[in-house]
Protein backbone atom coordinates (compact mmCIF):
# COMPACT_ATOMS: atom_id res chain seq x y z
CA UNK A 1 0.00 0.00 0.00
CA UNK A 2 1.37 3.98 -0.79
CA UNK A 3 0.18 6.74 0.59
CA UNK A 4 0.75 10.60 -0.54
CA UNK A 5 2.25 12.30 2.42
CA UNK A 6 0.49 15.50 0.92
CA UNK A 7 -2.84 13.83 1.05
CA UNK A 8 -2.45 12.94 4.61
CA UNK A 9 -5.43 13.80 7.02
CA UNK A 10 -6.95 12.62 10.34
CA UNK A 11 -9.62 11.01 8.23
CA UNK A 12 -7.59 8.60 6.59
CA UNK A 13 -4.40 7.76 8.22
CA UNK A 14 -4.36 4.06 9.28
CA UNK A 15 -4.61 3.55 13.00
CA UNK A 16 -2.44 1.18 13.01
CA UNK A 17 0.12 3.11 11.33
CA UNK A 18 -0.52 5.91 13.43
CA UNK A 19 1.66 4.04 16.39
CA UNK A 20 4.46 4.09 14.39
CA UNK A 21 4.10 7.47 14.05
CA UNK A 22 3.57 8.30 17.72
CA UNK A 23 6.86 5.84 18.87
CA UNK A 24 9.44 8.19 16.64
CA UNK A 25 10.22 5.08 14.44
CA UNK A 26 10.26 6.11 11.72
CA UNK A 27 10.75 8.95 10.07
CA UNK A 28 7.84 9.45 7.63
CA UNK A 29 3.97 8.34 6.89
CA UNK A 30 5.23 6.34 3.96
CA UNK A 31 8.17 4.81 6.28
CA UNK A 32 4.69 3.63 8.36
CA UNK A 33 3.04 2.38 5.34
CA UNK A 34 5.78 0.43 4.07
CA UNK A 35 6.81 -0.76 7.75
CA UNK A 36 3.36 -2.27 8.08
CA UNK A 37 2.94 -3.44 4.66
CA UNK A 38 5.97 -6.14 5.96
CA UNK A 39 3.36 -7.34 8.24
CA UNK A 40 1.64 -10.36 7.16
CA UNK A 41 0.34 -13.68 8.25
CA UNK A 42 -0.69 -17.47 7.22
CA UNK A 43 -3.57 -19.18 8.22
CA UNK A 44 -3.42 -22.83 7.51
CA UNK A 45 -7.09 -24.39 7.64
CA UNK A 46 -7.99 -27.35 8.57
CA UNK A 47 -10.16 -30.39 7.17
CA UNK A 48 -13.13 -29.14 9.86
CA UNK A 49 -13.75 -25.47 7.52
CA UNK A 50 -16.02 -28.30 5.38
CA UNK A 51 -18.69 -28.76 7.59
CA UNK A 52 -18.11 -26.96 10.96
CA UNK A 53 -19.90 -23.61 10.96
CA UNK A 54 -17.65 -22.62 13.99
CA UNK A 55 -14.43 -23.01 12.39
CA UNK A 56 -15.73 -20.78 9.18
CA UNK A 57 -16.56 -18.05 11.83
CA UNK A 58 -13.07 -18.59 13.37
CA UNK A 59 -11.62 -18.21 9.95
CA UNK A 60 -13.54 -15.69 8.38
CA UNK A 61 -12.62 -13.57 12.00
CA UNK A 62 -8.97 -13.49 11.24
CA UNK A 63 -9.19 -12.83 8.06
CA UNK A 64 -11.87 -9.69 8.70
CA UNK A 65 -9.45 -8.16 11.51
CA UNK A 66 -6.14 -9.84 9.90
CA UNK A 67 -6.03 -7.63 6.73
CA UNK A 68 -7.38 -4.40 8.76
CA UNK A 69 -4.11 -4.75 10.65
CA UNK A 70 -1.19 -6.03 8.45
CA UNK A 71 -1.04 -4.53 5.19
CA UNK A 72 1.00 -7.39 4.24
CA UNK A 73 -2.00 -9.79 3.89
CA UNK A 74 -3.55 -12.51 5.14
CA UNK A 75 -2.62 -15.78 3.46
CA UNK A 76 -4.82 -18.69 3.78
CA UNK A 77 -4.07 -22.24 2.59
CA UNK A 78 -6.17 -25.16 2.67
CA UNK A 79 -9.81 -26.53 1.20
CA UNK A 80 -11.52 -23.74 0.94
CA UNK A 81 -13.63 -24.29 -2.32
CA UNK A 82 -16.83 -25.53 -0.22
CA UNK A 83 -20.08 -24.52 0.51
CA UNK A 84 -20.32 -21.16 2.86
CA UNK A 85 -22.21 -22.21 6.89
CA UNK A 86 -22.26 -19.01 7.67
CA UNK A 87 -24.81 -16.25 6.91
CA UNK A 88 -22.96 -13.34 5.88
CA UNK A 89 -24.47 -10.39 3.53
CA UNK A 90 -22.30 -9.82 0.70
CA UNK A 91 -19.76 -12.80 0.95
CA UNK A 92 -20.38 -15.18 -1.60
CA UNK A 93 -21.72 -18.54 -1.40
CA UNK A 94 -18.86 -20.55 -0.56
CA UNK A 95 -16.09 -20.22 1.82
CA UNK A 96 -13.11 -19.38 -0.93
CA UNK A 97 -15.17 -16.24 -1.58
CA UNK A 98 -16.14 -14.77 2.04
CA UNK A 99 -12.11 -15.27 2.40
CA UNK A 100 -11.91 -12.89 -1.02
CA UNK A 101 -14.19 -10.59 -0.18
CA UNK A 102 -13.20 -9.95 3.40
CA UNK A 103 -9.81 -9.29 2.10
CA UNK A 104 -7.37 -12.51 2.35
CA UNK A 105 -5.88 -14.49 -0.49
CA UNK A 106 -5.95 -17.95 -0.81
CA UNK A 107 -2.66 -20.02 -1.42
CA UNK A 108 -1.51 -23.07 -2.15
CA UNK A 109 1.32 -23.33 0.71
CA UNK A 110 2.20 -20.69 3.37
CA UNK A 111 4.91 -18.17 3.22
CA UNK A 112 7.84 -19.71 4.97
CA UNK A 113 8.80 -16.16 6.74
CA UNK A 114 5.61 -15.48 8.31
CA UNK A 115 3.64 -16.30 11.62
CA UNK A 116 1.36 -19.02 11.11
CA UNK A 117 -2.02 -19.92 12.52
CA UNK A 118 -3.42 -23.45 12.79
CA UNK A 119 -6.88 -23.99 12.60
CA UNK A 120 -8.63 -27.18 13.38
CA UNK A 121 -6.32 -30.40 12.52
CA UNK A 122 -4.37 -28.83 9.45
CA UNK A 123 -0.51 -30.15 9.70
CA UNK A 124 2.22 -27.61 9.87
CA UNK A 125 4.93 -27.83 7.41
CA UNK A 126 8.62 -28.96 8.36
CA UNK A 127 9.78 -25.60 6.62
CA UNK A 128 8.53 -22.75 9.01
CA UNK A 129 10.58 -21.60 11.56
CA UNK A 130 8.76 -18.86 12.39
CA UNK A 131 6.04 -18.36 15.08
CA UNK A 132 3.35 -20.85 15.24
CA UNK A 133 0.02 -21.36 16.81
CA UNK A 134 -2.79 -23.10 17.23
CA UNK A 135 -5.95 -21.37 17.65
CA UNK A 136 -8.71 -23.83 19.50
CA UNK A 137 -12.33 -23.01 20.94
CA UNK A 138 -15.34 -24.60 22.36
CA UNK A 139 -18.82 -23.03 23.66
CA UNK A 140 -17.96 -19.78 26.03
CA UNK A 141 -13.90 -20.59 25.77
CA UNK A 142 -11.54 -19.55 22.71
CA UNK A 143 -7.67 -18.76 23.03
CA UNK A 144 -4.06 -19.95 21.04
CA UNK A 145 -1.20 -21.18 21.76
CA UNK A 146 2.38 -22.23 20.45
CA UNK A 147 1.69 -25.55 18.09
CA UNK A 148 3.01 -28.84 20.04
CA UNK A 149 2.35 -27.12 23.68
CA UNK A 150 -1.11 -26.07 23.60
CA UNK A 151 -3.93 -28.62 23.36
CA UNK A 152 -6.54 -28.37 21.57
CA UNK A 153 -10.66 -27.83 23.22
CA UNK A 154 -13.43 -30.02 21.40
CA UNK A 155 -13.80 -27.47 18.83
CA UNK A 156 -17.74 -28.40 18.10
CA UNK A 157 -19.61 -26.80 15.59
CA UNK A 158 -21.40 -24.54 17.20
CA UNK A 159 -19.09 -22.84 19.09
CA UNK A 160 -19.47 -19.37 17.24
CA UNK A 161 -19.17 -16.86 20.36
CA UNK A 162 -15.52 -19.16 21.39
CA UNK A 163 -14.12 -19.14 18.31
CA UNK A 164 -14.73 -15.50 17.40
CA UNK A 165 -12.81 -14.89 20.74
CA UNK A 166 -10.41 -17.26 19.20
CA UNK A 167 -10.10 -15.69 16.24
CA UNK A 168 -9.64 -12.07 17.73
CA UNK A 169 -7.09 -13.68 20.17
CA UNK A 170 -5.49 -15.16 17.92
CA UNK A 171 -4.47 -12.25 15.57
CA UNK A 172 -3.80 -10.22 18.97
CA UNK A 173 -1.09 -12.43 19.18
CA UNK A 174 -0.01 -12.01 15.94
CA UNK A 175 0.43 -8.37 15.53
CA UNK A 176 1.92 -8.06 18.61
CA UNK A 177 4.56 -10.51 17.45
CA UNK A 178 5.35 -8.55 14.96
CA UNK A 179 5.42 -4.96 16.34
CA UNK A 180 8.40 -6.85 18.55
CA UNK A 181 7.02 -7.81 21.66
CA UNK A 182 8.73 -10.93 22.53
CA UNK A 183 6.36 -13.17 24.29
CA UNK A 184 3.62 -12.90 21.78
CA UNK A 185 3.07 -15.93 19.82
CA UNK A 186 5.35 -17.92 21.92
CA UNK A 187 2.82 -18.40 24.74
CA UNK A 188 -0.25 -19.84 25.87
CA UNK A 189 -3.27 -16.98 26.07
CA UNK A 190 -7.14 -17.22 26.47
CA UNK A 191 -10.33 -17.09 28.51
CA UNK A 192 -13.61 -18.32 29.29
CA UNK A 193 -16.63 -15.96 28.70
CA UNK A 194 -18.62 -17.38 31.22
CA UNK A 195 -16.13 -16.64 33.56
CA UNK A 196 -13.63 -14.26 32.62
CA UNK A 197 -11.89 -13.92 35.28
CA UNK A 198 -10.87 -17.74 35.58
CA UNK A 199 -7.07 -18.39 34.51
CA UNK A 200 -7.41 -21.95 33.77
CA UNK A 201 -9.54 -21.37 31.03
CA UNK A 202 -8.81 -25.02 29.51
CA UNK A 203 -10.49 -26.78 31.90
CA UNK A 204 -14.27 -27.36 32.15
CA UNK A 205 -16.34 -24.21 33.50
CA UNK A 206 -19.92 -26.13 33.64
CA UNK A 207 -21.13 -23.73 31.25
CA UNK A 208 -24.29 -24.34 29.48
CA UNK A 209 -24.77 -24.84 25.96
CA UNK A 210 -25.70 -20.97 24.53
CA UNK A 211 -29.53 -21.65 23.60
CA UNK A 212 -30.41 -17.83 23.12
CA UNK A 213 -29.11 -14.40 22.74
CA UNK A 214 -31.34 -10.93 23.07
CA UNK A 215 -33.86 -9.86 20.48
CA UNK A 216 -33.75 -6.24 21.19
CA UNK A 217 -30.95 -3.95 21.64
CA UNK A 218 -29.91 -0.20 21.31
CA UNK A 219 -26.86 0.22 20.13
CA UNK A 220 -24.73 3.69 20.78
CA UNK A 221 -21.46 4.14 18.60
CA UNK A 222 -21.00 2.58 15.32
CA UNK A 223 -17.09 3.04 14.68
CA UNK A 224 -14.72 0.38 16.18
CA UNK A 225 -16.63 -0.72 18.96
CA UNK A 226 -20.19 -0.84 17.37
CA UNK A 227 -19.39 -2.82 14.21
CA UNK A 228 -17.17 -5.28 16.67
CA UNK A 229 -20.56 -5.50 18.68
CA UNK A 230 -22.35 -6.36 14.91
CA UNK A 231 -20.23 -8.53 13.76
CA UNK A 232 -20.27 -10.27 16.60
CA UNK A 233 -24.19 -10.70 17.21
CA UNK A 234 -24.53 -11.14 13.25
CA UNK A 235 -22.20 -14.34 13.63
CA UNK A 236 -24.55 -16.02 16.28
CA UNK A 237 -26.48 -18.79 14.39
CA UNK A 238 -30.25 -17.22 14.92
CA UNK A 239 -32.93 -19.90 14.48
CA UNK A 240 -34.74 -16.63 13.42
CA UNK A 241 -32.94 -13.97 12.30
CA UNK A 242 -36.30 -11.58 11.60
CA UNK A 243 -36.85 -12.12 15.36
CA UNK A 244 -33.84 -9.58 16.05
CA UNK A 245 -34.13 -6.14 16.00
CA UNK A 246 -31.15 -3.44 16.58
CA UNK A 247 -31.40 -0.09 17.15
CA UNK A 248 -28.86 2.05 15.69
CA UNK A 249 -27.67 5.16 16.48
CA UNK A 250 -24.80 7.11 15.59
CA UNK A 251 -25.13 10.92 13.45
CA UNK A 252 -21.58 10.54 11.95
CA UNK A 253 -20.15 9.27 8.31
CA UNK A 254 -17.68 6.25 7.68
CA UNK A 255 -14.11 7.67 6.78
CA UNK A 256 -11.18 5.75 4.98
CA UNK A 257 -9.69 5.47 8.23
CA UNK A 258 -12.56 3.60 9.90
CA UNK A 259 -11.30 0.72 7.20
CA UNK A 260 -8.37 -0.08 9.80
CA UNK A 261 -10.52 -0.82 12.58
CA UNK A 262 -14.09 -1.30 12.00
CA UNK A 263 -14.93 -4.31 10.41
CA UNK A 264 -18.22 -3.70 8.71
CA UNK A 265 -16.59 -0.68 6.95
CA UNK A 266 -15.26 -1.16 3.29
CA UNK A 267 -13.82 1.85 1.59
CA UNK A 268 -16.58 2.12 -0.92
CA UNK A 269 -18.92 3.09 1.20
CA UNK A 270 -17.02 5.95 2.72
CA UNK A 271 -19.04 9.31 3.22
CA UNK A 272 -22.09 7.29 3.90
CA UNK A 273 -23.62 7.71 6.59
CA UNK A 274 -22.69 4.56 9.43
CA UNK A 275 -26.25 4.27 10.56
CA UNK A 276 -27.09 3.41 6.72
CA UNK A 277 -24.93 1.03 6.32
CA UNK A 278 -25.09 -0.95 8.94
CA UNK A 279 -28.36 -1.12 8.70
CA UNK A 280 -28.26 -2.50 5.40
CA UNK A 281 -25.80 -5.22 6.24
CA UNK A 282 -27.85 -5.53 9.26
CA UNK A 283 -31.09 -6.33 7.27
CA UNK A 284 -29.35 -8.61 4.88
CA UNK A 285 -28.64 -10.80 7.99
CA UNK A 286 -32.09 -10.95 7.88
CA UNK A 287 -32.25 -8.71 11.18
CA UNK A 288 -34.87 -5.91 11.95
CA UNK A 289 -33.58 -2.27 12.36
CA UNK A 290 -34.16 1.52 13.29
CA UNK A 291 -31.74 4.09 13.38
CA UNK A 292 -31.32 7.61 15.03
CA UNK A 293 -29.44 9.90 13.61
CA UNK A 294 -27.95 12.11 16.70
CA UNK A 295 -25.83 12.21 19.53
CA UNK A 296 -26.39 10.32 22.66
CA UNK A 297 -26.98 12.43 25.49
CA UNK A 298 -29.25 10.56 27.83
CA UNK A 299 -32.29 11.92 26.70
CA UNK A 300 -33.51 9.51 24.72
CA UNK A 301 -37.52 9.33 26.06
CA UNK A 302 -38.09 5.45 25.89
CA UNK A 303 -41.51 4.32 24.91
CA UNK A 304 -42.28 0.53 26.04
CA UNK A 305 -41.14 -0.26 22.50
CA UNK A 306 -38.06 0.70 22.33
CA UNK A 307 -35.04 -1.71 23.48
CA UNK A 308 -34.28 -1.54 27.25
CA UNK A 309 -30.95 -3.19 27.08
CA UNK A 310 -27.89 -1.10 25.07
CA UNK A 311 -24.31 -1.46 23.90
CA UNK A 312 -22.39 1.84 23.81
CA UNK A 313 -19.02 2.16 22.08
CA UNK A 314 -18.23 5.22 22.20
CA UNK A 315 -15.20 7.22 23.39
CA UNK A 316 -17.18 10.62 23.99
CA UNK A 317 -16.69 10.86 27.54
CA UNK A 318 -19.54 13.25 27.73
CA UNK A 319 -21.97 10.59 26.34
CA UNK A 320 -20.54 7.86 28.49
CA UNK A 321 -21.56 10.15 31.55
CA UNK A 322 -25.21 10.26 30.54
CA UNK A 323 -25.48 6.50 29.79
CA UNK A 324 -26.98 5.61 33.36
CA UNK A 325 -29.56 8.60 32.50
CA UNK A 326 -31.29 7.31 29.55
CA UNK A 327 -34.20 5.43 31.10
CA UNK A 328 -32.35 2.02 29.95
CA UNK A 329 -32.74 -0.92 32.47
CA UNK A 330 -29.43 -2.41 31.32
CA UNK A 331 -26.16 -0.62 29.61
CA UNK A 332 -23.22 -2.73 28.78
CA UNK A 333 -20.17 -0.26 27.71
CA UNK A 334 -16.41 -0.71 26.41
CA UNK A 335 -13.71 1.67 26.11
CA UNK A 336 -10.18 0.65 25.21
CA UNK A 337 -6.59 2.17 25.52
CA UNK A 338 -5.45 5.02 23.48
CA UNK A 339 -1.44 5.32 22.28
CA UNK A 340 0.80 3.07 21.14
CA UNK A 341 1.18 1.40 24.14
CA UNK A 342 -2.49 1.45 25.86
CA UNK A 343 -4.08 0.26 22.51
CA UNK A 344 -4.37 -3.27 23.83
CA UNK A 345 -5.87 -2.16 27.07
CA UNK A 346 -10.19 -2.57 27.01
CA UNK A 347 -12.62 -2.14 29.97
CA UNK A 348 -15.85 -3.04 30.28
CA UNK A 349 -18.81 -1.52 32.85
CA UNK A 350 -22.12 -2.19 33.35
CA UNK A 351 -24.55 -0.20 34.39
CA UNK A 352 -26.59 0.17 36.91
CA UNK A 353 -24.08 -0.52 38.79
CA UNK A 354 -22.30 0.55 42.44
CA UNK A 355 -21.40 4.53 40.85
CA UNK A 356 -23.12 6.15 38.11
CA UNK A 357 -21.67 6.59 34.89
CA UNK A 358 -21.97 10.41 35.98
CA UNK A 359 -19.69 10.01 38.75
CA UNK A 360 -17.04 8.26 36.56
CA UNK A 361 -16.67 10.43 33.69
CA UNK A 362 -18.62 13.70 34.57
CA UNK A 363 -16.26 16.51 34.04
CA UNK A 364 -13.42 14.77 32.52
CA UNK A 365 -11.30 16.39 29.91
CA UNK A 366 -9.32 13.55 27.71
CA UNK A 367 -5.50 14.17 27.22
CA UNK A 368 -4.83 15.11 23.92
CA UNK A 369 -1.60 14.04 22.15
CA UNK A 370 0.79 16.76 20.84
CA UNK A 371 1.83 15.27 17.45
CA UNK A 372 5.20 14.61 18.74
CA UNK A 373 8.05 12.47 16.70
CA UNK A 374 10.47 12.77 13.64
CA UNK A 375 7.24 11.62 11.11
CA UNK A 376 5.06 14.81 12.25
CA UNK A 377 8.09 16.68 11.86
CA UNK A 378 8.44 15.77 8.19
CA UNK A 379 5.02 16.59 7.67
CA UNK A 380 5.28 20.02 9.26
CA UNK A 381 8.42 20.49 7.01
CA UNK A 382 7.14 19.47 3.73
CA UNK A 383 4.18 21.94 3.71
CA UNK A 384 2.05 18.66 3.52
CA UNK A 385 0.04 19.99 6.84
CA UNK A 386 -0.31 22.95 9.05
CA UNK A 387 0.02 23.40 12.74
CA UNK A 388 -3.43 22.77 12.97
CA UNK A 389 -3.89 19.84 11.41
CA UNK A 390 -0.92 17.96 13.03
CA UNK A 391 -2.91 18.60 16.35
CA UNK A 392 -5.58 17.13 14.68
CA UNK A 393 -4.09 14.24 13.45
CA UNK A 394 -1.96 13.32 16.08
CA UNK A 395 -5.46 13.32 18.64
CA UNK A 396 -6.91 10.42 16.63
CA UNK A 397 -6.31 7.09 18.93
CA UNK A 398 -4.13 4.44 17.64
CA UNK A 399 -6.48 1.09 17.41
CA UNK A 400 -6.49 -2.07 16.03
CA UNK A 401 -9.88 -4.06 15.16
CA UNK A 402 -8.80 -7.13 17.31
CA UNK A 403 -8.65 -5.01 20.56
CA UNK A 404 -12.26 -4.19 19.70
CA UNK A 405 -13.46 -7.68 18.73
CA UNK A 406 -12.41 -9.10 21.90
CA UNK A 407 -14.19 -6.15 24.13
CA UNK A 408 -17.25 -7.13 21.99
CA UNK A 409 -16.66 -10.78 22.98
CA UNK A 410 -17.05 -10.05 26.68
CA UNK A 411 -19.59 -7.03 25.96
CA UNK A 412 -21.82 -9.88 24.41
CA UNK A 413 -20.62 -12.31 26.71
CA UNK A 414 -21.93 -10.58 29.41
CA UNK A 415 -25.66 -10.77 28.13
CA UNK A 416 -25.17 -14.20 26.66
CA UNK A 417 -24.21 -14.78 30.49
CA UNK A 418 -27.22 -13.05 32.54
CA UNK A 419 -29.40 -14.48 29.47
CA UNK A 420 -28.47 -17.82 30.41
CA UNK A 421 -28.08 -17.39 34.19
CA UNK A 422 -24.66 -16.99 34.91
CA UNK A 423 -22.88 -14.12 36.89
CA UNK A 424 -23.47 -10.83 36.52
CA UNK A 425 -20.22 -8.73 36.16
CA UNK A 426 -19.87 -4.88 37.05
CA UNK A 427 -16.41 -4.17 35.58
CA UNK A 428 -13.90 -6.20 33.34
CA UNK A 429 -10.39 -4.80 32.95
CA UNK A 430 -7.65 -6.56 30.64
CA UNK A 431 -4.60 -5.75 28.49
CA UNK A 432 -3.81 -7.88 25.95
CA UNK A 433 0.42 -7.24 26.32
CA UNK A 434 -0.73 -9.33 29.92
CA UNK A 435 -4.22 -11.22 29.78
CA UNK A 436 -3.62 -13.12 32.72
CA UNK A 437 -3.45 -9.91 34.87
CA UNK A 438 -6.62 -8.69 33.94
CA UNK A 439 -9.26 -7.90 36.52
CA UNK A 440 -13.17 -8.69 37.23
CA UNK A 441 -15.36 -7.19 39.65
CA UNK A 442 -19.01 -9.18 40.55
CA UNK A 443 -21.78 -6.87 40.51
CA UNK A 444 -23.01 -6.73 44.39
CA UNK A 445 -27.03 -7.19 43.27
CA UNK A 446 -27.99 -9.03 40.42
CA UNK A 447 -30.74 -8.37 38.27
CA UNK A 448 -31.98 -11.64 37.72
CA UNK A 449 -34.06 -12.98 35.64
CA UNK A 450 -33.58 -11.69 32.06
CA UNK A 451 -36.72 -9.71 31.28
CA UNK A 452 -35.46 -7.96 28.42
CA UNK A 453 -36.34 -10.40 25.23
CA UNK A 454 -34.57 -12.95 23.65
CA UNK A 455 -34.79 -15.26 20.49
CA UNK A 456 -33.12 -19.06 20.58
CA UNK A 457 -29.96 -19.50 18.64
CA UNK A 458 -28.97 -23.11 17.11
CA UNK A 459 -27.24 -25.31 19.80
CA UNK A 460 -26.23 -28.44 18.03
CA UNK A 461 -25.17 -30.61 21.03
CA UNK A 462 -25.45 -30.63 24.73
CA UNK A 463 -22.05 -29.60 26.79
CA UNK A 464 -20.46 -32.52 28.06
């Protein structure tokens, strides 16, 4: 990928690339670009992609968030040329195509100098010596680790919510890998979603099978976090999908660099509105929608047929402060880490809860970066932007659509959870440079039973 330096604006600078700007190291936007277009990864695929809907979603994951991230590619080798289990708008009818059309090529062997992911029971050939991992799920649980050290779960077919946390996990590891942090890919990382803060998340958690998911939600944000939220809730095998119905509100318009993070955004729909086109992927799920075209401030005057349970992604602290205010009986929010340090860092909160959201982010001012490093001092000297715009610019957060994807897997985990009966969860705190550090607070009074609608979801066999 090139990029004209003189073209350069806070609308379509990668995010990814945008840490390599913010570390000093290198020395111009097209250093980034080319830096990052050396990033690139295989995914080897397994004789399971044929008939196991799970390991499609797992695949079709990395491949969404793989080529968002490394501008190198995502290569994928193995059968691909068979029918497509999963009901995706847009993708083609077999698997060889969703792979196309989310952006990865398919290959007849992998590159011999790049990471490697194993999916499912594909062998791993004698020539890599690079990083390699196996990425494994089953039900609630999804993680990876380094092939010939990390066993493999059961893997059954309809484990979608595991191995999209698989998937996200997986290319987590990946990236990090390659940005030079050592431990990456060479370790064994992953969690249970029924119980997130359990370390060993191998073993069995006596989880039950997922049987349903909510019918009715409001969702707040549709940039990183929101489409992570969608894509997530769109993979979930519906029994009926018509039976769903998503609110969506958001008043802004996809830019180019929403492409690097949000993975319902493709760069021919930029300058559309988001609201617009989500809904229209939305609906070609099969799903119901609305939309609202404004900014969340609370107010939103709920009738008894609007949603009472939302999902906010936003990182408008002002909005965040109101989301307790709203007349919602349930709020389930993320925010990650900004910087190219933080970017792996993700929180979750739900509300009510034991402080408002007023009382956490009332009156907070975010820090705002100066645009500091030898790349925004080339751009300052070249003419190609003014002192004004480098502020601009160099406020945008650094993100990458992984970081996201796995917030949304414990965002919907957590009403997957309550749906099913399971603890209720006030806070969630993890970095992905250390997910075994991360932290979970219980919420003190439950709001059991789920009131709030729900429609069943395909479980094809009982947990053992």
């Amino acid at each position: 990928m090139t990029i004209d330096p003189r073209q350069i604006s806070p609308d379509n600078l990668h995010r990814g690339v945008k840490m390599a700007l913010d570390t000093g190291e290198v020395a111009s936007v097209a250093d980034g670009y080319a830096l990052f277009s050396r990033y690139r990864v295989n995914i080897i695929a397994g004789p399971e992609v044929e008939a196991s809907r799970a390991h499609q979603v797992a695949l079709l994951t990395m491949v969404n968030t793989g080529r968002r991230s490394l501008l190198g590619g995502v290569h994928v080798a193995g059968a691909l040329d068979v029918p497509l289990l999963v009901a995706l708008p847009g993708v083609g009818d077999t698997l060889s195509q969703a792979v196309a059309s989310l952006g990865g090529t398919w290959v007849d062997k992998p590159h011999d100098d790049s990471p490697t992911i194993i999916l499912g029971s594909a062998t791993l050939p004698t020539t890599v010596t690079v990083p390699c991992f196996v990425a494994t799920f089953d039900g609630w649980r999804g993680g990876v680790g380094p092939v010939g050290e990390c066993e493999r779960l059961s893997e059954r077919a309809d484990s979608t919510l595991g191995a999209i946390l698989a998937g996200a996990i997986a290319m987590s590891e990946i990236f990090q890998n390659l940005r030079g942090y050592v431990l990456a890919g060479h370790r064994t990382v992953g969690m249970s979603l029924w119980d997130p803060g359990a370390l060993d998340w191998h073993g069995g958690d006596d989880a039950p099978a997922i049987q349903a998911a909510p019918s009715r939600l409001w969702l707040i944000g549709l940039g990183h976090l929101g489409q992570a939220y969608l894509w997530t809730m769109a993979l979930l095998d519906f029994e009926q999908p018509e039976a769903v119905e998503i609110t969506l509100q958001d008043f802004d318009r996809l830019t180019e660099a929403n492409d690097s993070t949000s993975l319902l955004t493709t760069l021919d729909r930029v300058g559309e509105k988001k609201t617009r086109v989500m809904a229209e992927w939305l609906e070609g799920r099969g799903f119901q929608t609305r939309i609202v075209e404004r900014k969340f401030d609370g107010d939103l005057h709920l009738t008894d047929d609007d949603p009472q349970v939302a999902l906010c992604g936003v990182d408008n602290l002002e909005a965040r402060a109101a989301l307790d205010e709203a007349g919602l009986k349930l709020v389930v929010e993320a925010g990650l880490g900004a910087g190219p340090d933080e970017y792996v860092a993700a929180r979750i909160h739900c509300f009510p809860a034991s402080v408002t959201s007023r009382s956490k982010w009332g009156g907070l001012d975010r820090d705002r970066a100066k645009g500091e490093g030898r790349a925004y001092d080339t751009l300052l000297e070249s003419g190609a932007i003014d002192a004004c715009g480098l502020v601009q610019l160099a406020t945008r957060t650094v993100g990458a659509p992984f970081v996201g994807l796995v917030a949304a897997c414990l965002v919907v985990g957590e009403l997957l959870r309550r749906l099913h009966g399971g603890p209720e969860l006030e806070v969630i705190d993890l970095s992905l440079r250390a997910p075994n550090q991360r932290m979970v607070v219980q919420l003190d009074k439950p709001n059991r039973p789920w009131s709030y609608g729900f429609t069943t979801v395909r479980s094809v066999v009982s947990p053992s």
